[in-house]
N, C-alpha and C. Protein backbone atom coordinates (compact mmCIF):
# COMPACT_ATOMS: atom_id res chain seq x y z
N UNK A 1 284.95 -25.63 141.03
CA UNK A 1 285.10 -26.98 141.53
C UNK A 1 285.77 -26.97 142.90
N UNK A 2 286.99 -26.16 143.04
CA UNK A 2 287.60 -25.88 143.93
C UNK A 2 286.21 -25.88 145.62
N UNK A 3 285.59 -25.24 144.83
CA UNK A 3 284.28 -24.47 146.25
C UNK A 3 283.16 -25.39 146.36
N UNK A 4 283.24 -26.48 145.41
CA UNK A 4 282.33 -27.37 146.22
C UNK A 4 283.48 -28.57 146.47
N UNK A 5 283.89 -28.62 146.32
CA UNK A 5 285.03 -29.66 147.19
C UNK A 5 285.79 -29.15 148.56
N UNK A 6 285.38 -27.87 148.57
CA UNK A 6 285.44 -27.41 150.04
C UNK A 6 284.23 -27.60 150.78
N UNK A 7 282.94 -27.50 150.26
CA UNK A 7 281.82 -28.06 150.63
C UNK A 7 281.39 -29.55 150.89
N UNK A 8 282.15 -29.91 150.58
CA UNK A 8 282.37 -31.49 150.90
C UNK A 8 281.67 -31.83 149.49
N UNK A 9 280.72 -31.52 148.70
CA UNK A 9 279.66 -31.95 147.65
C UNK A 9 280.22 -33.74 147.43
N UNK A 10 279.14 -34.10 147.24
CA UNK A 10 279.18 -35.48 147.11
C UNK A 10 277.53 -35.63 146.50
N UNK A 11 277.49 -36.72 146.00
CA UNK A 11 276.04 -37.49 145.25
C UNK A 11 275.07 -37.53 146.26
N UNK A 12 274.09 -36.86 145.89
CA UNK A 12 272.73 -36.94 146.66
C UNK A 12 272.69 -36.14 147.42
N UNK A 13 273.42 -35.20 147.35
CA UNK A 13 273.93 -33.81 148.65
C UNK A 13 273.18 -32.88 147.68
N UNK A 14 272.63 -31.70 148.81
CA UNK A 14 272.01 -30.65 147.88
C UNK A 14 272.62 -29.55 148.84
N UNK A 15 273.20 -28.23 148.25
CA UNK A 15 274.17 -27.13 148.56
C UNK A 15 273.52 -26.03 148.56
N UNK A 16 273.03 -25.19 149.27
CA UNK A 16 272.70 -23.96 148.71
C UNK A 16 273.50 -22.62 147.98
N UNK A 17 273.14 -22.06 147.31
CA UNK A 17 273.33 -21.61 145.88
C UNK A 17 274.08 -20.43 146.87
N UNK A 18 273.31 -19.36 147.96
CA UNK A 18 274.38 -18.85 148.59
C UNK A 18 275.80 -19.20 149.11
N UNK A 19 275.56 -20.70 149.91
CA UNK A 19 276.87 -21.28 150.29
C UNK A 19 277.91 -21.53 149.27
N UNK A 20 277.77 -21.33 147.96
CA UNK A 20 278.42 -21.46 146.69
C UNK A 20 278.85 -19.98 146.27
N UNK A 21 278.20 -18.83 145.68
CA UNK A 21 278.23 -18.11 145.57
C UNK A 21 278.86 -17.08 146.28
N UNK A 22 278.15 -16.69 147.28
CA UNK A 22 278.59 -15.46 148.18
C UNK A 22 280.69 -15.54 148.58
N UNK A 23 281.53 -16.98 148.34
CA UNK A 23 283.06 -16.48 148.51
C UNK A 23 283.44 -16.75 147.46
N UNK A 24 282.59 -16.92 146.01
CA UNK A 24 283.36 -16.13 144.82
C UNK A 24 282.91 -15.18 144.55
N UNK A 25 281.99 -14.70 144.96
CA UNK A 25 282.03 -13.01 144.54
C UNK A 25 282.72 -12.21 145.00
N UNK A 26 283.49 -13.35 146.79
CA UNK A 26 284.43 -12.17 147.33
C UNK A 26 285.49 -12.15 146.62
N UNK A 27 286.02 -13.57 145.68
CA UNK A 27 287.12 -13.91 145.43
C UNK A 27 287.22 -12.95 143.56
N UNK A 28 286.02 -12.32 143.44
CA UNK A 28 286.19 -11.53 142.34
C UNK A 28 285.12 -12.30 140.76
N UNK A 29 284.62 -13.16 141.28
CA UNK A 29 283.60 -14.04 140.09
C UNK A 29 282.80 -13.09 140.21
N UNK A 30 281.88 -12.77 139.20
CA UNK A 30 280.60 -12.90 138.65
C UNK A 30 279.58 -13.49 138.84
N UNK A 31 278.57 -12.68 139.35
CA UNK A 31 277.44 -13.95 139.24
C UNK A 31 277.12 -14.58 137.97
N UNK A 32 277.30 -13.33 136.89
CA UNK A 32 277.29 -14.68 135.44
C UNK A 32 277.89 -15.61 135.26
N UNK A 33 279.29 -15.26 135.58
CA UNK A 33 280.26 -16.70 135.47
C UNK A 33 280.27 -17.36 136.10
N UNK A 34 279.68 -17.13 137.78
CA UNK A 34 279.44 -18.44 138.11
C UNK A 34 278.39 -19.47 137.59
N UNK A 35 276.80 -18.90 137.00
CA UNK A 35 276.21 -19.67 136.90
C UNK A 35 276.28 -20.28 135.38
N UNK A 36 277.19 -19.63 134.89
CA UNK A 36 277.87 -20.65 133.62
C UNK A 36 278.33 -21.63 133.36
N UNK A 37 278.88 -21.70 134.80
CA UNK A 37 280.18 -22.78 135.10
C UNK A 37 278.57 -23.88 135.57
N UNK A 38 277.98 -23.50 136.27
CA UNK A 38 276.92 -24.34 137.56
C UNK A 38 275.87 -24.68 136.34
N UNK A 39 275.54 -23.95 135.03
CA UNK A 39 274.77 -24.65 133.66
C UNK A 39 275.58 -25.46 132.96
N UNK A 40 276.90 -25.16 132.64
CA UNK A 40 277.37 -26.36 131.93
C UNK A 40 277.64 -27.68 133.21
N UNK A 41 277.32 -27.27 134.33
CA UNK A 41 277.69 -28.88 135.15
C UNK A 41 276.26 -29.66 134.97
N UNK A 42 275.18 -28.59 134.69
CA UNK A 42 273.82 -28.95 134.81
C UNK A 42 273.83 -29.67 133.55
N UNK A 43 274.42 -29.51 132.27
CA UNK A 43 274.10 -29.68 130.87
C UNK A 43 275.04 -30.93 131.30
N UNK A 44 276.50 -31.58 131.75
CA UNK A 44 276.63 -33.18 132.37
C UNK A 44 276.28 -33.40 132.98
N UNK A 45 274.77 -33.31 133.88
CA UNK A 45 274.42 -33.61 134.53
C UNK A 45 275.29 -34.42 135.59
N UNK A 46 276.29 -32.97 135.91
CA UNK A 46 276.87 -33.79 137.37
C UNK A 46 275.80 -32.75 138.15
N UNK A 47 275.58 -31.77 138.41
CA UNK A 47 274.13 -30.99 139.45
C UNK A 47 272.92 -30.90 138.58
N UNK A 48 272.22 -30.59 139.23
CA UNK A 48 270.58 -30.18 139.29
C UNK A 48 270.17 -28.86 139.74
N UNK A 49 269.73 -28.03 139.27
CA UNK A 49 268.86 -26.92 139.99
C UNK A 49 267.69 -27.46 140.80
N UNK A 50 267.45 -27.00 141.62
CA UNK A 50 266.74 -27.45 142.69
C UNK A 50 266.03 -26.11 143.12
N UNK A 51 264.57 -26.53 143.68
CA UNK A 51 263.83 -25.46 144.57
C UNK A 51 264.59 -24.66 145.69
N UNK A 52 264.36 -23.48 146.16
CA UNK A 52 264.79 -22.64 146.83
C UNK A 52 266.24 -22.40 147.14
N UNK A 53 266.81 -21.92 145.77
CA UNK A 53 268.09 -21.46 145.49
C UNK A 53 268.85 -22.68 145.98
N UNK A 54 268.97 -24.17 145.53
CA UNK A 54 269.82 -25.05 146.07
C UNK A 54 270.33 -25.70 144.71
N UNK A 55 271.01 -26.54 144.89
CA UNK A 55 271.79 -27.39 143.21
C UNK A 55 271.77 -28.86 144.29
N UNK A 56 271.37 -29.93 143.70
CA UNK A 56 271.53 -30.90 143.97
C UNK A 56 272.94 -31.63 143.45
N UNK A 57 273.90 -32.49 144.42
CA UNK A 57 275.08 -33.08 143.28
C UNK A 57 274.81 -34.38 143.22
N UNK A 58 274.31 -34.74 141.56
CA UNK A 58 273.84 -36.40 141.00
C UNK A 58 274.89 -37.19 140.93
N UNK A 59 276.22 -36.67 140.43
CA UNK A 59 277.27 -37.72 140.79
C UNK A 59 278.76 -37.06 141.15
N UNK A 60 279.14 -37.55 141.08
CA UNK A 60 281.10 -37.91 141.41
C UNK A 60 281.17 -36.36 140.73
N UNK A 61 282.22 -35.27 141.35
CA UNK A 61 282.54 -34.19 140.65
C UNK A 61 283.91 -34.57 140.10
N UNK A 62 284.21 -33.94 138.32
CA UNK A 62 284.85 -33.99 137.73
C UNK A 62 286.18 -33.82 138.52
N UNK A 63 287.05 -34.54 138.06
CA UNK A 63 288.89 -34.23 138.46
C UNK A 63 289.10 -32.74 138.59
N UNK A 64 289.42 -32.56 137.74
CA UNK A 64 289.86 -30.97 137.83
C UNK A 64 289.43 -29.90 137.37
């Protein structure tokens, strides 16, 4: 959450999946765990998977 609120993410914004990824893998994540975290946001549909490695954000990101 931290890394798309550095991304500014907001509703109707679409992020690419590198711009997400690539400074938690520096920060020591997983690519599994990240996209665990990025399926359960998909399963509240606060994002979307989107064509060519992007996540769309559908609404307001959770508090904390």
């Amino acid at each position: 959450m931290t890394r798309l609120r550095a991304l500014k993410a907001k509703p109707e914004m679409a992020i690419n999946l590198i711009d997400l990824e690539a400074p938690l893998n520096a920060d020591g994540f997983l690519e599994d765990e990240i996209m665990a975290i990025l399926q359960a946001l998909e399963q509240e549909k606060v994002i979307a998977f989107g064509p060519g490695n992007r996540i769309s954000i559908l609404r307001k990101l959770p508090e904390s």
